[in-house]
Protein backbone atom coordinates (compact mmCIF):
# COMPACT_ATOMS: atom_id res chain seq x y z
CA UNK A 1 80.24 87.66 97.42
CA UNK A 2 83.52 89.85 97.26
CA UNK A 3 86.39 88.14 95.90
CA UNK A 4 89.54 88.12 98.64
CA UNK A 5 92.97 87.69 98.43
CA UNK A 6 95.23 85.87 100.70
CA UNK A 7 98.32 87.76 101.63
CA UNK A 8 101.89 86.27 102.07
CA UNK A 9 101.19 86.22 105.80
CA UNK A 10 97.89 84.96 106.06
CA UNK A 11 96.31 87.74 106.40
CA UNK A 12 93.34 88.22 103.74
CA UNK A 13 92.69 91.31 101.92
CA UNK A 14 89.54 91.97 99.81
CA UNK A 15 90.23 92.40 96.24
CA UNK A 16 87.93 95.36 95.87
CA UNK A 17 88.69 98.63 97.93
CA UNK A 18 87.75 102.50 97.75
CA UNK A 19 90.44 104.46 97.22
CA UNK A 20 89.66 107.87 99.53
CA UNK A 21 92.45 110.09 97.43
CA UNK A 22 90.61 114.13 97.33
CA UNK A 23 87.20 112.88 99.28
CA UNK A 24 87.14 115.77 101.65
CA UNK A 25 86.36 115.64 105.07
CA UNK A 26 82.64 116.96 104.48
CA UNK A 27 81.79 114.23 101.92
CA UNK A 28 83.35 111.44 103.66
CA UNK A 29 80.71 110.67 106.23
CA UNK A 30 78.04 110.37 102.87
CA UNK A 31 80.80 108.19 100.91
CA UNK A 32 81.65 106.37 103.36
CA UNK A 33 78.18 104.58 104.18
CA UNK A 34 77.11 104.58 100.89
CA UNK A 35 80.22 102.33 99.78
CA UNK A 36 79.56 100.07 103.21
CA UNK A 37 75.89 99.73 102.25
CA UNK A 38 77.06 98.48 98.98
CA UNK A 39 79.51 95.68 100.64
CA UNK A 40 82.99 97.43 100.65
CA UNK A 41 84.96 96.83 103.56
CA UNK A 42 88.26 97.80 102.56
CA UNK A 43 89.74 101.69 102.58
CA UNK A 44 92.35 103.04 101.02
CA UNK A 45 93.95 106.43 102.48
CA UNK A 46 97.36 107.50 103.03
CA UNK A 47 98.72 110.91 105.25
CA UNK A 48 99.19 112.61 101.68
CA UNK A 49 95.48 112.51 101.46
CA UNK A 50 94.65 114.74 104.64
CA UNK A 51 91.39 112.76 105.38
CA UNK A 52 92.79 109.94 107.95
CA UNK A 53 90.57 111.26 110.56
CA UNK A 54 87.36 111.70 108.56
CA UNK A 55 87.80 108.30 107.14
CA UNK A 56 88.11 107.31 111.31
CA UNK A 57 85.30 108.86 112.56
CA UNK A 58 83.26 107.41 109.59
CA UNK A 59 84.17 104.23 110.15
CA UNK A 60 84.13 104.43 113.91
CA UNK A 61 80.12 106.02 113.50
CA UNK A 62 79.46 102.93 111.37
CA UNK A 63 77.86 99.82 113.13
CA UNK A 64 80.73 97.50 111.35
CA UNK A 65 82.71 95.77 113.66
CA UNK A 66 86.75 97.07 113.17
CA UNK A 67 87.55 93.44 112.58
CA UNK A 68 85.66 93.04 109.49
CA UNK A 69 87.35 96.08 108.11
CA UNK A 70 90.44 96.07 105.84
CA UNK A 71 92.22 99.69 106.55
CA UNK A 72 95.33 101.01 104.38
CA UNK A 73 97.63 104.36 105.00
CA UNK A 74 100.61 105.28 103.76
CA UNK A 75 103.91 106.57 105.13
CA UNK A 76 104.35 110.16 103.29
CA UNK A 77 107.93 110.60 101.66
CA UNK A 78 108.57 113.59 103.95
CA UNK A 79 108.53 111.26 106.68
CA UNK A 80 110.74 108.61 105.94
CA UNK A 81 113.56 107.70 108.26
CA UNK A 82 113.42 105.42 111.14
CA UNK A 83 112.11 107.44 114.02
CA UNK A 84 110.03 109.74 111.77
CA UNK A 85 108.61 106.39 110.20
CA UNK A 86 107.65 105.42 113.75
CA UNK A 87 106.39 108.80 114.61
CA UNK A 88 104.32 109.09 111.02
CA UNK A 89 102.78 106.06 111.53
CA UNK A 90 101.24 106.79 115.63
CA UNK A 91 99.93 110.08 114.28
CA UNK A 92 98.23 108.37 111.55
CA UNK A 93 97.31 106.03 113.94
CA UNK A 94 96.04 107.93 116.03
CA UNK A 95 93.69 110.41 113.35
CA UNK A 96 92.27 106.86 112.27
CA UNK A 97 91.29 106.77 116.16
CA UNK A 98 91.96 102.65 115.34
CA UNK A 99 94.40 99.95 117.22
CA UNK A 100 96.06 98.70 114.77
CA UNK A 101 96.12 99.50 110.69
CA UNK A 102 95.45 96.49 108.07
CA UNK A 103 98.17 97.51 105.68
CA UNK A 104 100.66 100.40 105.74
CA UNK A 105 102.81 101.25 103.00
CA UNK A 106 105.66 103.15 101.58
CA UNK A 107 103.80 105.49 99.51
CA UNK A 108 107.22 106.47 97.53
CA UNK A 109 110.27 104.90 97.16
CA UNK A 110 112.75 108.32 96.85
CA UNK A 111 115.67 106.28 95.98
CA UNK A 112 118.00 108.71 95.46
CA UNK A 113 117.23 109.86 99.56
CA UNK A 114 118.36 106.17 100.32
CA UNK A 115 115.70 106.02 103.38
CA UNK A 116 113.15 103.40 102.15
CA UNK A 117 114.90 100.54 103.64
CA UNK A 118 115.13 102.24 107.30
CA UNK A 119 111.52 103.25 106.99
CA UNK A 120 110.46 99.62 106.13
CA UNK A 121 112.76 98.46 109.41
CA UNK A 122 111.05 100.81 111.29
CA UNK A 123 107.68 99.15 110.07
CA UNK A 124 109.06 95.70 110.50
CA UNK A 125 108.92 96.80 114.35
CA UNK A 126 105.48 97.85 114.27
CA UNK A 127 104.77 94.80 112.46
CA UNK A 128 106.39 92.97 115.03
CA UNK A 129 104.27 94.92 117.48
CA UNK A 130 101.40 94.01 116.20
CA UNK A 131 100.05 97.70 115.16
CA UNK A 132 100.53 96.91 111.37
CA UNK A 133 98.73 93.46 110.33
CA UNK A 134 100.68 93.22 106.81
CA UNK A 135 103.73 95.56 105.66
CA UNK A 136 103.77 96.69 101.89
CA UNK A 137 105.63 99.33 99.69
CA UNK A 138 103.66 101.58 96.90
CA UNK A 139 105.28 102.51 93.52
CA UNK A 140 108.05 100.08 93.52
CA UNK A 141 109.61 98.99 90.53
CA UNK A 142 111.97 95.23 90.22
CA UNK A 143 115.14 97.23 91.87
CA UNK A 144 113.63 98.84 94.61
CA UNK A 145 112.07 95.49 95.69
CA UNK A 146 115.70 93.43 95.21
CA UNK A 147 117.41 96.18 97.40
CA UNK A 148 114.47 96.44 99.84
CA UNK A 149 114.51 91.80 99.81
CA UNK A 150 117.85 91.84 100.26
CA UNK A 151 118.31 94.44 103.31
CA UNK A 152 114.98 93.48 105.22
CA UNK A 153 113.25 90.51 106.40
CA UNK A 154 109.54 90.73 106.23
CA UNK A 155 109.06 90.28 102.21
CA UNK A 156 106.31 93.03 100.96
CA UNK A 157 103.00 91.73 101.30
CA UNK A 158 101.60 94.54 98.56
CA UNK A 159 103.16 96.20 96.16
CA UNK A 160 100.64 98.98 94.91
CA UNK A 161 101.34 100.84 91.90
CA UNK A 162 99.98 102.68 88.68
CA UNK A 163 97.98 99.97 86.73
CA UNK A 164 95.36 100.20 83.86
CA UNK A 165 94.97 99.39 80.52
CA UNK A 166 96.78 101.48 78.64
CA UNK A 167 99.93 100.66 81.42
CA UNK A 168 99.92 97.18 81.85
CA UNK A 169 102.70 96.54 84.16
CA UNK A 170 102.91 93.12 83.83
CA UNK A 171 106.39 91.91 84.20
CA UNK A 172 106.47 94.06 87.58
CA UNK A 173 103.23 91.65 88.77
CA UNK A 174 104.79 88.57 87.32
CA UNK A 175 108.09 89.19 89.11
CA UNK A 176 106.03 90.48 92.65
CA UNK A 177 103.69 87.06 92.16
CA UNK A 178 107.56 85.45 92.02
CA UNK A 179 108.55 87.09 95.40
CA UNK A 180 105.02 86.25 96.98
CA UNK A 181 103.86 89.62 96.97
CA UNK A 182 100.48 90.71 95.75
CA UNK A 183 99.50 93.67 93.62
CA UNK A 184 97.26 96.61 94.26
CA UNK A 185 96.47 98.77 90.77
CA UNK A 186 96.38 102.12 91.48
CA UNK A 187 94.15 104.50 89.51
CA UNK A 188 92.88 101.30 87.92
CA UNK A 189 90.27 102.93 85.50
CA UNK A 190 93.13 105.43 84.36
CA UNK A 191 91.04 108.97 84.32
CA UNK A 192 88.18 107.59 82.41
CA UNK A 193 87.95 110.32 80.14
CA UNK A 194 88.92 108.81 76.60
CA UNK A 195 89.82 105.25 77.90
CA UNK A 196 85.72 104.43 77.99
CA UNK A 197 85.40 105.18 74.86
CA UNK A 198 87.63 102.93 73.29
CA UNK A 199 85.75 100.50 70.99
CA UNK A 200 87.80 97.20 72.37
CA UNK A 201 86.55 98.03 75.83
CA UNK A 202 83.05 99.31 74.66
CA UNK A 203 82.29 96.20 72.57
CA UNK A 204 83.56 93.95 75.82
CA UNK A 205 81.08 96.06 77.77
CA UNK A 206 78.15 95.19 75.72
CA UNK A 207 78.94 91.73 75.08
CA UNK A 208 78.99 90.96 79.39
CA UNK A 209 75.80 94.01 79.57
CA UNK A 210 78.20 95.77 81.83
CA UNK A 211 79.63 99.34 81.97
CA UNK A 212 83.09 100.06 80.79
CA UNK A 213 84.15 100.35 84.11
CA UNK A 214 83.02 97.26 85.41
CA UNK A 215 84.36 95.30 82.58
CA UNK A 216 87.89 97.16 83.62
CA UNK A 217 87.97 96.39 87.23
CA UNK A 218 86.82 92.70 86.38
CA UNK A 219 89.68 92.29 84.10
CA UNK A 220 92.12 93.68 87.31
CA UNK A 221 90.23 90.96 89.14
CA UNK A 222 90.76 87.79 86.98
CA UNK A 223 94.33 88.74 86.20
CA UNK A 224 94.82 88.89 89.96
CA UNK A 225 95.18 92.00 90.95
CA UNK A 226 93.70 93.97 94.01
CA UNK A 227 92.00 97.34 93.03
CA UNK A 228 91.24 100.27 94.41
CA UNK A 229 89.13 102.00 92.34
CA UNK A 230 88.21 106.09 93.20
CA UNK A 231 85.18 107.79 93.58
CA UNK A 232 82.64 110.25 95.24
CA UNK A 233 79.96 109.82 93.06
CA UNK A 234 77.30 107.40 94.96
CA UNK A 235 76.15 105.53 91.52
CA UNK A 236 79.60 104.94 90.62
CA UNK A 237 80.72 103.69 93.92
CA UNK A 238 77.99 101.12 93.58
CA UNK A 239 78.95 100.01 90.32
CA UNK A 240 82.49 99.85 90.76
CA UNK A 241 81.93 97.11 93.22
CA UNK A 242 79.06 95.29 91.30
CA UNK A 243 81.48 93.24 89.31
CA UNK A 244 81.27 89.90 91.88
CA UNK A 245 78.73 87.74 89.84
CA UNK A 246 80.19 88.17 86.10
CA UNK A 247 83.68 86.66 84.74
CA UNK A 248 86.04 87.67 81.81
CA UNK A 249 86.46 84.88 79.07
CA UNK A 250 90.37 84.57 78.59
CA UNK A 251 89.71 86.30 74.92
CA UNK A 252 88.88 89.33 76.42
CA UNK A 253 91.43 89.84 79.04
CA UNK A 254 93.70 89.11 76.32
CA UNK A 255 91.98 91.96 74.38
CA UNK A 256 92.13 94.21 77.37
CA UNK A 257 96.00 93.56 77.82
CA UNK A 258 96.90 94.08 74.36
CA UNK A 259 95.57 98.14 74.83
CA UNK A 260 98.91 98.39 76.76
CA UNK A 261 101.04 101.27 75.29
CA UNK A 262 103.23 101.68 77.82
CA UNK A 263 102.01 104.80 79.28
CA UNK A 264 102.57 106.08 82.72
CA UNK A 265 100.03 108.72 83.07
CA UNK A 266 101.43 109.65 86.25
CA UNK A 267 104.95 110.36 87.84
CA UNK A 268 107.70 107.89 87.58
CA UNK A 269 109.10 106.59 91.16
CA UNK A 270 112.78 107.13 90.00
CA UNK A 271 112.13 110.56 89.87
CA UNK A 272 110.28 111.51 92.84
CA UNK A 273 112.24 112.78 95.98
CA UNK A 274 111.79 113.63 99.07
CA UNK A 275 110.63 117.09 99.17
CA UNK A 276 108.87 117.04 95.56
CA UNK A 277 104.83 116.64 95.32
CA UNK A 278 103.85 119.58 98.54
């Protein structure tokens, strides 16, 4: 059964989702129904991603009912601003061919272009509307969130951001689980690559007879977290998910969370502005 979370508004999320970042539109159709035949039901796109409308038609050529789908976009930084907010949002709307979206997001904060609050109040309308079933923001540290708290009135139900072992952001999910708002990890199994071979995560692996992988998105999932995990590759989609009928003893996550080093292996929020990332 697939673990779910409940969101600050009642609204309940699953905890597992494929993240659609760089699936192009010819291998979405294939990914797609192979990661619904394994028992995801929660997407994770964003305009950035150019693939709204093949994840859309995928979806829409699927026999699962839209209800028992859990769909996430993102508003690109280019677009923030009230109106453009508004008009970002229809168009992705619109590619998704869908009613309403599940969760929409601030993919950046840009704080030094000072728009993030009047894009959120432009999504509190929607909200309001009922096109958007739960607001959230993406790559927000503690200071975007107090100015974005203090201006607005819908309090973030997801804050999605960069989160694996070797970045263990966990002061930034202690003070979002403070605020009521949940956590998404982003690029949750870092880039593989030299992370699955550590001998920590290895020896966990063997000890639960489960991949690397799996023993990484479990720990997300018993530390609370939503994730979003990546991938074209069939197998891997189906393993990523298969993580529903094994638990982490408490030794282990605490094994897992002392790998943090404090790495961002990707950009830092502060620094991105509007404009930056074509």
């Amino acid at each position: 059964m697939m673990n779910h979370i409940q969101l600050n508004n009642g609204v309940t999320m699953p905890q597992i989702g494929l993240g659609v970042y760089k699936i192009s539109d010819e291998e979405m159709s294939e990914v797609v129904n192979a990661a619904l035949d394994a028992g995801y039901r929660a997407f994770d796109t964003a305009h950035f991603y150019f693939n709204e409308a093949s994840l859309g038609k995928a979806l829409n050529e699927s026999n699962i009912p839209r209800e028992e789908l859990f769909i996430t976009t993102k508003l690109w930084n280019d677009h923030q601003g009230y109106e453009s907010t508004k008009k970002a949002f229809n168009d992705s709307l619109q590619k998704l061919d869908m009613d309403y979206v599940d969760l929409y997001l601030i993919h950046w904060p840009c704080p030094e272009d000072e728009l993030f609050v009047e894009s959120y109040k432009a999504m509190e309308e929607l909200y309001h509307e009922g096109k958007i079933k739960a607001l959230g923001v993406a790559n927000f540290k503690e200071h975007h969130l107090n100015k974005l708290l203090q201006e607005t009135t819908v309090v973030p139900a997801v804050n999605q951001i960069e989160y694996h072992p070797i970045f263990n952001q966990d002061t930034l999910q202690q003070y979002c689980k403070d605020k009521g708002i949940a956590v998404t990890a982003w690029s949750p199994l870092m880039r593989g690559g030299a992370l699955f071979e550590d001998e920590t995560l290895k020896r966990i692996a063997e000890k639960y007879n489960k991949t690397v992988a799996q023993v990484i998105i479990r720990w997300h999932i018993d530390s609370g977290r939503i994730v979003i995990p990546k991938s074209s590759n069939i197998e891997r989609i189906k393993e990523n998910i298969d993580v529903c009928h094994f638990e982490l003893m408490e030794q282990d996550i605490e094994a897992i969370n002392n790998l943090n080093r404090n790495e961002r292996q990707f950009k830092d929020p502060d620094k991105i502005k509007i404009g930056d990332m074509k």
